[in-house]
PDB file of N, CA and C in Angstrom:
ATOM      1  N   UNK A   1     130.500  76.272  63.651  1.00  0.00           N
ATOM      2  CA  UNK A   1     131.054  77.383  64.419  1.00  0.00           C
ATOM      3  C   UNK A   1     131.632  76.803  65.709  1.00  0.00           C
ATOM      4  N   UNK A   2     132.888  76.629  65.951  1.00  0.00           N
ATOM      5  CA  UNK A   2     133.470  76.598  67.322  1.00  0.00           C
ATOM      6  C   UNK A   2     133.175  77.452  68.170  1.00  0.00           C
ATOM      7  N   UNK A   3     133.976  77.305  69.360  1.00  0.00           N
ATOM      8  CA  UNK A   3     133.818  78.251  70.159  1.00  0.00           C
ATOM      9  C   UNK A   3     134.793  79.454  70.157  1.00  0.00           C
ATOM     10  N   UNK A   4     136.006  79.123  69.320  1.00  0.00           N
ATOM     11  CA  UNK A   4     136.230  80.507  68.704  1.00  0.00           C
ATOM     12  C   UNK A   4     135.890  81.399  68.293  1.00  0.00           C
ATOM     13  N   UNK A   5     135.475  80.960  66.992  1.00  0.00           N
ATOM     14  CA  UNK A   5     134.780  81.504  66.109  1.00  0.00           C
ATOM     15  C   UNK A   5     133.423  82.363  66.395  1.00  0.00           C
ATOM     16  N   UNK A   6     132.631  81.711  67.913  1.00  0.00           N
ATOM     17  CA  UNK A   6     131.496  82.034  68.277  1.00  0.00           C
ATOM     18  C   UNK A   6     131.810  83.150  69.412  1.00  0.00           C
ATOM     19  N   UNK A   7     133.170  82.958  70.065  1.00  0.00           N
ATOM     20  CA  UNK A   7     133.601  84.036  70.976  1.00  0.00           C
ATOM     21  C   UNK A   7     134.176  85.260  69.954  1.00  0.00           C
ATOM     22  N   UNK A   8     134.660  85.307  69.227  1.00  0.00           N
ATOM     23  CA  UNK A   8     134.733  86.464  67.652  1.00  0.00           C
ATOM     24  C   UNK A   8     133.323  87.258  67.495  1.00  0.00           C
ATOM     25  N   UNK A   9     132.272  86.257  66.986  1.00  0.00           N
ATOM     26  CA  UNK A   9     130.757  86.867  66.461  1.00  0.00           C
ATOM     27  C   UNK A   9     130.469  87.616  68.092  1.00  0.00           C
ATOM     28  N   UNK A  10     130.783  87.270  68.853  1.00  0.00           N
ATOM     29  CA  UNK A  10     130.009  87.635  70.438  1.00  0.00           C
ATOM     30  C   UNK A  10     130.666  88.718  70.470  1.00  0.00           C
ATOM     31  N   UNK A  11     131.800  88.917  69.952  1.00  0.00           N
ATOM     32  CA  UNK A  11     132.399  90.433  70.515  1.00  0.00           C
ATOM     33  C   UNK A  11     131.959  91.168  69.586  1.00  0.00           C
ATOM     34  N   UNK A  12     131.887  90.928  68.356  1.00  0.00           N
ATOM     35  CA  UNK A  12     131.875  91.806  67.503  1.00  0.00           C
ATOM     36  C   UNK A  12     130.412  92.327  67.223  1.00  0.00           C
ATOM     37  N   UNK A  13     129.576  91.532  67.538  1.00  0.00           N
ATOM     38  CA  UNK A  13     128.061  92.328  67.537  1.00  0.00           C
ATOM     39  C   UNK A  13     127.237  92.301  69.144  1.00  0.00           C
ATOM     40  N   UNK A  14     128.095  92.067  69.874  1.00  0.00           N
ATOM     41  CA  UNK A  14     127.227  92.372  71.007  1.00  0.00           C
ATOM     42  C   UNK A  14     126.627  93.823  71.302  1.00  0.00           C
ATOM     43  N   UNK A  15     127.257  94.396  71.320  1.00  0.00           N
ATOM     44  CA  UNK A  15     127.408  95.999  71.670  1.00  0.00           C
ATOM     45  C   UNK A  15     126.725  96.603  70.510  1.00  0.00           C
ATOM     46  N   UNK A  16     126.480  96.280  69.476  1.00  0.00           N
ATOM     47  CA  UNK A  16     125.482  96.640  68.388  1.00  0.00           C
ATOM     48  C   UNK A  16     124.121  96.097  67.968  1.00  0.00           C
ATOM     49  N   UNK A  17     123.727  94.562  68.392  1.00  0.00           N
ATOM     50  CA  UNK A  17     122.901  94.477  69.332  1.00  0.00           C
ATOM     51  C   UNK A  17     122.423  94.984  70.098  1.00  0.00           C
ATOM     52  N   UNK A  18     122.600  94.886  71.065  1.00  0.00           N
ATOM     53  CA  UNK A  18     122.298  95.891  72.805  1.00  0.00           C
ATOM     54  C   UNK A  18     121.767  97.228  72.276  1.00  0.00           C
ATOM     55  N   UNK A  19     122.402  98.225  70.991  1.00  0.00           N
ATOM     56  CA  UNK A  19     121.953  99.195  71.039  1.00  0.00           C
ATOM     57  C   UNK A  19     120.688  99.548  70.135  1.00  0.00           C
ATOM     58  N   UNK A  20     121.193  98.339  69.014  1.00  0.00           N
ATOM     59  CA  UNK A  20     119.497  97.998  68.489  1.00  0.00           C
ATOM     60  C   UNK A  20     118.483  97.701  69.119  1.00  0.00           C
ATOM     61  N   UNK A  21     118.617  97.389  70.786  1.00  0.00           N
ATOM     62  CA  UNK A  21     117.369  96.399  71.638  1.00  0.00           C
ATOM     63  C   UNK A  21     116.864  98.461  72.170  1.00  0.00           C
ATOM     64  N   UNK A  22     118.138  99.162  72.610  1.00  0.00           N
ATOM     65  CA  UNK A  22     117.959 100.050  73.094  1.00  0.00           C
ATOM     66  C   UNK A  22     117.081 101.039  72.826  1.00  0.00           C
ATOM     67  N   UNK A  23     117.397 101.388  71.067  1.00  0.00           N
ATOM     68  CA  UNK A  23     116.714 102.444  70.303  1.00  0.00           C
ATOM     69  C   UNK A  23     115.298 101.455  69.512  1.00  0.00           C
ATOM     70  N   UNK A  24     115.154 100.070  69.438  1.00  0.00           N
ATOM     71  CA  UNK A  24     114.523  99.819  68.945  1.00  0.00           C
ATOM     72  C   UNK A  24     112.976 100.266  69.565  1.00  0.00           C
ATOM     73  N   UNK A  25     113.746  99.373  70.811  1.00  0.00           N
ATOM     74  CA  UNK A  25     112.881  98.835  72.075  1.00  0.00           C
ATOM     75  C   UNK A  25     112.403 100.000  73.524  1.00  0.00           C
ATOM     76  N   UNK A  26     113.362 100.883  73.037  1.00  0.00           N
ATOM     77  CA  UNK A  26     113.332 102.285  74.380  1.00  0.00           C
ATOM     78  C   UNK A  26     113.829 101.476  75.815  1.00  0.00           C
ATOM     79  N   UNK A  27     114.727  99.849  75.628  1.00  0.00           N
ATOM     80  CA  UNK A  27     114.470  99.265  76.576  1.00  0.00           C
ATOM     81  C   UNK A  27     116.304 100.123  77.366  1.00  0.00           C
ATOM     82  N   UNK A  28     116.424 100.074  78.425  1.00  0.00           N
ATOM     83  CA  UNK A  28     117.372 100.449  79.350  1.00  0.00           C
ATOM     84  C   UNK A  28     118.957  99.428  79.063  1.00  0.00           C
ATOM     85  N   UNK A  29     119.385  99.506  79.223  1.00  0.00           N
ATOM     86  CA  UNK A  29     120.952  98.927  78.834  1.00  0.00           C
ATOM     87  C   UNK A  29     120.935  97.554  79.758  1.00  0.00           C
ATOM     88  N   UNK A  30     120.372  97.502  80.755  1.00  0.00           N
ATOM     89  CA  UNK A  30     120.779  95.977  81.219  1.00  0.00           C
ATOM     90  C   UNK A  30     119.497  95.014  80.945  1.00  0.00           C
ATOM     91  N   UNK A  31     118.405  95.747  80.280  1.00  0.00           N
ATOM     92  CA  UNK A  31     117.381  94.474  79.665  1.00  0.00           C
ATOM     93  C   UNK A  31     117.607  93.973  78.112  1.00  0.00           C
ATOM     94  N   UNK A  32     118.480  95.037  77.681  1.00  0.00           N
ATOM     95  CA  UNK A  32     119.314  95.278  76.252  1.00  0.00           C
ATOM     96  C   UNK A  32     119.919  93.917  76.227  1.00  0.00           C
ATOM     97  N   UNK A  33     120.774  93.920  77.449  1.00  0.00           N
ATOM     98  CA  UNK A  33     121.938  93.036  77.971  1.00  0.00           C
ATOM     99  C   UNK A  33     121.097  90.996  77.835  1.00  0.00           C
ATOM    100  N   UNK A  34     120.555  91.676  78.681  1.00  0.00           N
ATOM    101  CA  UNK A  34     119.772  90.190  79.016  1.00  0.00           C
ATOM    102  C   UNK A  34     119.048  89.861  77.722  1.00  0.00           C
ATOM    103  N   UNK A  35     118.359  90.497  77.158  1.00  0.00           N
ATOM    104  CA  UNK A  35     118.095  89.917  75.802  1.00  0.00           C
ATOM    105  C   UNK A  35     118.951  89.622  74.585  1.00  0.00           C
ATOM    106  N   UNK A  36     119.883  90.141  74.378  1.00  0.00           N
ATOM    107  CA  UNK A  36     120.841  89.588  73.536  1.00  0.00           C
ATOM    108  C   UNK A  36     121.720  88.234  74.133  1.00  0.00           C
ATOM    109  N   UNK A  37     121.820  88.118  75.230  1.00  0.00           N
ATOM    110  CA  UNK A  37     122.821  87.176  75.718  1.00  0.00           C
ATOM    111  C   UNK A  37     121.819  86.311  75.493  1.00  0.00           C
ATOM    112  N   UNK A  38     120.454  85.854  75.841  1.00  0.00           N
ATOM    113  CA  UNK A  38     119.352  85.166  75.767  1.00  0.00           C
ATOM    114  C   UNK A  38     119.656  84.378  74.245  1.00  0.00           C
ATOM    115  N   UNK A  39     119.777  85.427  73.210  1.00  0.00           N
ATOM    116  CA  UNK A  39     119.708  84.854  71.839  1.00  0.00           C
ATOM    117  C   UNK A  39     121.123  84.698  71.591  1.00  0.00           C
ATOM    118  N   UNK A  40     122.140  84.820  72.317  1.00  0.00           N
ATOM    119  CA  UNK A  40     123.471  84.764  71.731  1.00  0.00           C
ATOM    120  C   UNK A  40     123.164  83.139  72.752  1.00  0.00           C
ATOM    121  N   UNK A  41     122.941  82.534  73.332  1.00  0.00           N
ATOM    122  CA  UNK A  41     122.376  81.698  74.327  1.00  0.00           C
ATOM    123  C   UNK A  41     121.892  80.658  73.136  1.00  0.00           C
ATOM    124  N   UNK A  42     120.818  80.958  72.773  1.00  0.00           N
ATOM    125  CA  UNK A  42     119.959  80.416  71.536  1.00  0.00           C
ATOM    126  C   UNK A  42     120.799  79.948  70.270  1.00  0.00           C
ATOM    127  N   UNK A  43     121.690  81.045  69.967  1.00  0.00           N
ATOM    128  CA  UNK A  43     122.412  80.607  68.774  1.00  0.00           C
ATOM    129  C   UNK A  43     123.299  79.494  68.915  1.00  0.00           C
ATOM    130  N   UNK A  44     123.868  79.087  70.075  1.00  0.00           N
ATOM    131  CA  UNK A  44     124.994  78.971  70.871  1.00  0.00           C
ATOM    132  C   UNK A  44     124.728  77.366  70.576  1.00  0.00           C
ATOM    133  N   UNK A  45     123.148  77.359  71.163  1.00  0.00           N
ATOM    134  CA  UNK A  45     122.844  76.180  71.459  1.00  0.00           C
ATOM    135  C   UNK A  45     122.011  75.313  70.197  1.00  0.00           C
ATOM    136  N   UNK A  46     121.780  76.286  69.317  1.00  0.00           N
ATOM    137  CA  UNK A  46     121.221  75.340  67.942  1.00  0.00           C
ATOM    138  C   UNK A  46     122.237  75.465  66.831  1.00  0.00           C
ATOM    139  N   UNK A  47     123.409  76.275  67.254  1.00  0.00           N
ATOM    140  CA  UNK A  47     124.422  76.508  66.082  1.00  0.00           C
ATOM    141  C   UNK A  47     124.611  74.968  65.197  1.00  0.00           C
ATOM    142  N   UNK A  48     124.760  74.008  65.372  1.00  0.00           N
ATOM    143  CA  UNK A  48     124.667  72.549  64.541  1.00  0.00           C
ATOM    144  C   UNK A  48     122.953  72.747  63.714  1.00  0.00           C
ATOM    145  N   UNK A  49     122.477  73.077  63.689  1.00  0.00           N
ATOM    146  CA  UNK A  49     120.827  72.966  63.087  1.00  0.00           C
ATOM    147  C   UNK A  49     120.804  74.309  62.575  1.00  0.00           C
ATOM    148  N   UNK A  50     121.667  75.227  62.609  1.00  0.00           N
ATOM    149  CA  UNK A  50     121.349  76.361  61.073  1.00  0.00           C
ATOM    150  C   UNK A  50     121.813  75.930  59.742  1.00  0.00           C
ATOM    151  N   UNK A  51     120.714  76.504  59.077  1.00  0.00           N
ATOM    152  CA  UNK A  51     121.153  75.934  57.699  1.00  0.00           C
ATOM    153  C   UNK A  51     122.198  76.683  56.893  1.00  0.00           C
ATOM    154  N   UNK A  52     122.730  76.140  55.951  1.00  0.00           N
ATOM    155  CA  UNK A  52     124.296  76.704  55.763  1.00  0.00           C
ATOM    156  C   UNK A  52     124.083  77.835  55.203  1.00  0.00           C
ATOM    157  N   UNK A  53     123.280  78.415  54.190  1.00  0.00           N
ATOM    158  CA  UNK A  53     123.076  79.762  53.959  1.00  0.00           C
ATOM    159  C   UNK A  53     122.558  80.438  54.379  1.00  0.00           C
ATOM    160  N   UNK A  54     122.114  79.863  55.574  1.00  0.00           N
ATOM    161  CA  UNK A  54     121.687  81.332  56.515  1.00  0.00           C
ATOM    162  C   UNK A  54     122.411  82.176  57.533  1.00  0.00           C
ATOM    163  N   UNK A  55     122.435  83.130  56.990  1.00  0.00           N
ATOM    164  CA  UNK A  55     123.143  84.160  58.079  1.00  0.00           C
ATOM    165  C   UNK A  55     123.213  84.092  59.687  1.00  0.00           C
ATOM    166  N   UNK A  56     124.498  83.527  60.511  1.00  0.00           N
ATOM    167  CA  UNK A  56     124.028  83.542  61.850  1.00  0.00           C
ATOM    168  C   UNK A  56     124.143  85.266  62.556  1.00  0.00           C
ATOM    169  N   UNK A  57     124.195  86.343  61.323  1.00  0.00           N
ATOM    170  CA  UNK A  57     123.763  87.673  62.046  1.00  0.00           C
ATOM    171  C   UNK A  57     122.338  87.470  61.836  1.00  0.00           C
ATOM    172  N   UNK A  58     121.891  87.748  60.591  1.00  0.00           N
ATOM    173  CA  UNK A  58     120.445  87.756  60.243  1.00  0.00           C
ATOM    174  C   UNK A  58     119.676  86.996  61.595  1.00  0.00           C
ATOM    175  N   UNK A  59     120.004  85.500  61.673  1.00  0.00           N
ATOM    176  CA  UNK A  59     119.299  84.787  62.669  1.00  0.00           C
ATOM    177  C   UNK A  59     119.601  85.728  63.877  1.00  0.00           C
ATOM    178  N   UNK A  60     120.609  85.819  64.642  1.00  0.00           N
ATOM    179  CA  UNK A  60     120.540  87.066  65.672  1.00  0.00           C
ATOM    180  C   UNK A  60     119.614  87.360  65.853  1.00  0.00           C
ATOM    181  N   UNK A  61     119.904  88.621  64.806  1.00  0.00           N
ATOM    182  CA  UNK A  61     118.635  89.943  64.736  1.00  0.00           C
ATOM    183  C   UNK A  61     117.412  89.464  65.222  1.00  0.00           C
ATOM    184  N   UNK A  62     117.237  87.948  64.332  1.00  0.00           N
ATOM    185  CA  UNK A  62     115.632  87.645  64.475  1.00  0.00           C
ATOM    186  C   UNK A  62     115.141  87.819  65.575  1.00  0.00           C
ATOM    187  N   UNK A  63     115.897  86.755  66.226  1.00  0.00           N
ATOM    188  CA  UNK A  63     115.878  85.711  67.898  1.00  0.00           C
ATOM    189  C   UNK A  63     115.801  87.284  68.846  1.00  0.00           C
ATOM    190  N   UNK A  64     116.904  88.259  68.702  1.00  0.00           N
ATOM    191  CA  UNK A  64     116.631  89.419  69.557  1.00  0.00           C
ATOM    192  C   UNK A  64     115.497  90.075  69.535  1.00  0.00           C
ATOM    193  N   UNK A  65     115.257  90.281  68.495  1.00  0.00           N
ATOM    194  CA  UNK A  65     113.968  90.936  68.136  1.00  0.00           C
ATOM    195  C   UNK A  65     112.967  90.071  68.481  1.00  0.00           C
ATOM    196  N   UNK A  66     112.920  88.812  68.683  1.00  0.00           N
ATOM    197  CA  UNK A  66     111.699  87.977  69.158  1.00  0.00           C
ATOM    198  C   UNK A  66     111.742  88.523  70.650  1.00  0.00           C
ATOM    199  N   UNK A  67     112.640  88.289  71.074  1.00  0.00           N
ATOM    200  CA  UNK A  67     113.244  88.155  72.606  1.00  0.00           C
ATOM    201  C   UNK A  67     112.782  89.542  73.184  1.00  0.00           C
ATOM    202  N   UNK A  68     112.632  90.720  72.585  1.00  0.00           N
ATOM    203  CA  UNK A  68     112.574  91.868  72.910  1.00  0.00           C
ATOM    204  C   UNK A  68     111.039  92.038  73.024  1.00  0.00           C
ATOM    205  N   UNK A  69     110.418  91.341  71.917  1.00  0.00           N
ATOM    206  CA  UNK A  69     109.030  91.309  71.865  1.00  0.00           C
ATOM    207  C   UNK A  69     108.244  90.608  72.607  1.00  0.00           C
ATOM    208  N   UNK A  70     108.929  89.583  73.238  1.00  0.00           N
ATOM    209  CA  UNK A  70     108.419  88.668  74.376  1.00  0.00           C
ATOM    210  C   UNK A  70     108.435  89.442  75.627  1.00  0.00           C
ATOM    211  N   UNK A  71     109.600  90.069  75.878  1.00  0.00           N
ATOM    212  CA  UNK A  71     109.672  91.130  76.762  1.00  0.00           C
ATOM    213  C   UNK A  71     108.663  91.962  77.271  1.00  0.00           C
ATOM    214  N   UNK A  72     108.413  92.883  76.108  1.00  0.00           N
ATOM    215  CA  UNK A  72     107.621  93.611  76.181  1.00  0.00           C
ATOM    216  C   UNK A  72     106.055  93.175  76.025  1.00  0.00           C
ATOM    217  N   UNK A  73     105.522  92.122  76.172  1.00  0.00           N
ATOM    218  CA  UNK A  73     104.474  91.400  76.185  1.00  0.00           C
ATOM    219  C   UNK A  73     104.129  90.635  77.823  1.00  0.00           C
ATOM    220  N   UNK A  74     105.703  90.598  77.963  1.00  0.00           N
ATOM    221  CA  UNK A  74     105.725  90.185  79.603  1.00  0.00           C
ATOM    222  C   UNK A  74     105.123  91.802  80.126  1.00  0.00           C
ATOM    223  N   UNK A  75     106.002  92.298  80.457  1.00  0.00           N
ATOM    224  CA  UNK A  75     105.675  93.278  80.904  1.00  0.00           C
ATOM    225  C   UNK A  75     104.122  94.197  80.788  1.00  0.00           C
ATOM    226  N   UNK A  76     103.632  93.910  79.807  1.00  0.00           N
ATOM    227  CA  UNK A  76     102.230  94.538  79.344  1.00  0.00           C
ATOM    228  C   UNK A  76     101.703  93.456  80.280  1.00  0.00           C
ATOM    229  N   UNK A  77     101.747  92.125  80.177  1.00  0.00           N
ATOM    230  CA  UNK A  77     100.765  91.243  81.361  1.00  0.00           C
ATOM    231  C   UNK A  77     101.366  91.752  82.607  1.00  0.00           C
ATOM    232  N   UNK A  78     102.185  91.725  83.313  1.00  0.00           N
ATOM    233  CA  UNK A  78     103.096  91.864  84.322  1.00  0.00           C
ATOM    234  C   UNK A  78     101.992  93.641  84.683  1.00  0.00           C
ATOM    235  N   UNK A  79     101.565  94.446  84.414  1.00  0.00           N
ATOM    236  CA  UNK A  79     101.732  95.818  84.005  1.00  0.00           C
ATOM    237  C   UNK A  79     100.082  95.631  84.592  1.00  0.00           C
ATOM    238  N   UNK A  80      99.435  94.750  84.138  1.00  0.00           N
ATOM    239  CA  UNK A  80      97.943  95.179  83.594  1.00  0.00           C
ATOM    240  C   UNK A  80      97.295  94.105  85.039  1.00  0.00           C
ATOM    241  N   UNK A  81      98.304  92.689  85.295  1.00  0.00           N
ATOM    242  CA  UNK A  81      97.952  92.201  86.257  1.00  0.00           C
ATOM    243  C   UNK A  81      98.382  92.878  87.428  1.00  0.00           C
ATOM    244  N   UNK A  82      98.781  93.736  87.755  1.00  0.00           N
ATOM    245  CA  UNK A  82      99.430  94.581  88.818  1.00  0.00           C
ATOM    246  C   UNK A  82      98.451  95.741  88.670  1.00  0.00           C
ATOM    247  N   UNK A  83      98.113  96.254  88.043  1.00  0.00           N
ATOM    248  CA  UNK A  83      96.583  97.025  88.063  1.00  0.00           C
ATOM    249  C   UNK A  83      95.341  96.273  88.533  1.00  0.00           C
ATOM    250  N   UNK A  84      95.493  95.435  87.799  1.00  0.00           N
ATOM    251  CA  UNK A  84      94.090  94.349  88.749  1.00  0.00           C
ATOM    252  C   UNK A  84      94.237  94.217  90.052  1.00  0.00           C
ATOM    253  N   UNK A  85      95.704  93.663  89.982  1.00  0.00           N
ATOM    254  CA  UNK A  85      95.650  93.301  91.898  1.00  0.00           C
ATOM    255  C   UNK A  85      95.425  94.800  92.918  1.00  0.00           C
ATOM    256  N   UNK A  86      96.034  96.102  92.400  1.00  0.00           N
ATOM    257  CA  UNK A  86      96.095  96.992  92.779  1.00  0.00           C
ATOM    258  C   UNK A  86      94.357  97.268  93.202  1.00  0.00           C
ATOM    259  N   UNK A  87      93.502  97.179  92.080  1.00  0.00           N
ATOM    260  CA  UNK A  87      92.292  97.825  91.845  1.00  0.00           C
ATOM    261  C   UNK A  87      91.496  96.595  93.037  1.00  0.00           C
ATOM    262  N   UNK A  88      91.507  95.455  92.981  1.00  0.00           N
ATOM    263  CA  UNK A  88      91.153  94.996  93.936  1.00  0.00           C
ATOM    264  C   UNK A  88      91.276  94.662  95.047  1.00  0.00           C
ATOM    265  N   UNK A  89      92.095  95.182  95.724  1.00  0.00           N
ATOM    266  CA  UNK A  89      93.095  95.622  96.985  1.00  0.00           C
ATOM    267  C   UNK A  89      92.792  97.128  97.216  1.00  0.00           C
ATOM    268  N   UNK A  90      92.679  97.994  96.245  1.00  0.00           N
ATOM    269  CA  UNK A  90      92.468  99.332  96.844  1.00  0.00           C
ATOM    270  C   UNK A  90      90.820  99.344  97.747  1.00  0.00           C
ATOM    271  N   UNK A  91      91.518 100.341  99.110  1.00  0.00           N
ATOM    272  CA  UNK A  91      89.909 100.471  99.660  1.00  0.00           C
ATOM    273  C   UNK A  91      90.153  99.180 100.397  1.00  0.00           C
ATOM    274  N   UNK A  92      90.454  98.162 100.797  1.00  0.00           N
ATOM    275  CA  UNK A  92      90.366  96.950 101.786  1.00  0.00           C
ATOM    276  C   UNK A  92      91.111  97.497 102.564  1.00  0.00           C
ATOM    277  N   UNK A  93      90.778  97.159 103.873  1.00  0.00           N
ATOM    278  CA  UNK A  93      91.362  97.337 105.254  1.00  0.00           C
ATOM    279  C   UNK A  93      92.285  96.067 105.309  1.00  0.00           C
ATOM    280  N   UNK A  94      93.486  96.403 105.574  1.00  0.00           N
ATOM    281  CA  UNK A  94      94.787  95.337 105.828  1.00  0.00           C
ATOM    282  C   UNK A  94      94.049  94.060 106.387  1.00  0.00           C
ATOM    283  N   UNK A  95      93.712  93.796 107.339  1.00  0.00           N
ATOM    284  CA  UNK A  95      92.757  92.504 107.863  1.00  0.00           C
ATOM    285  C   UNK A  95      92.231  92.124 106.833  1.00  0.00           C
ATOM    286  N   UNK A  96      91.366  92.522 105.793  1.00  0.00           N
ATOM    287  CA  UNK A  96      90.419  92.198 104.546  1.00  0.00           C
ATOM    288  C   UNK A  96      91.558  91.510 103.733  1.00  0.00           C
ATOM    289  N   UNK A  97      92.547  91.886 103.453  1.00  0.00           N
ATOM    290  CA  UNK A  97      93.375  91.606 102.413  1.00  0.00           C
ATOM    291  C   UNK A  97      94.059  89.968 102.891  1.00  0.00           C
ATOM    292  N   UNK A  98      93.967  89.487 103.774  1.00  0.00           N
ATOM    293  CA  UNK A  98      94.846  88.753 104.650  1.00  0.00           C
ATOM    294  C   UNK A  98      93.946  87.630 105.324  1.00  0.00           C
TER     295      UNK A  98
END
């Protein structure tokens, strides 16, 4: 795949992507964004190491769908450690915290 050829696949499924991350994922249009470019990123950069009958949509899909799931795994830690810090910070007097 050149970079023709790879600027073609980028137009033509970006925007259908993004809306699979959207409805899949409930995620907002610019984390949509960032995760597909992530795996259009990915493809970009192992395109020499896919194997010849494999689909570089199929692979997509995958990599987004990984990417989306990493996401949302960030965020559940991101989510749960921000409750901790919250819960042990609540009730300290500013001086205590510091």
């Amino acid at each position: 795949m050149d970079e023709a050829d790879f600027e073609a696949f980028f137009k033509q499924h970006f925007t259908p992507l993004c809306l699979y991350c959207q409805f899949k994922f409930d995620f907002d249009l610019d984390i949509a964004k960032e995760a597909v470019h992530t795996a259009f990123i990915k493809l970009w950069e192992t395109r020499h190491q896919l194997t010849a009958g494999l689909s570089p949509k199929s692979y997509l899909y995958k990599v987004v769908t990984n990417n989306c799931l990493d996401m949302l795994r960030h965020e559940k830690v991101r989510r749960k450690y921000g409750q901790i810090c919250f819960a042990d910070n609540h009730g300290s007097s500013p001086g205590k915290q510091f």
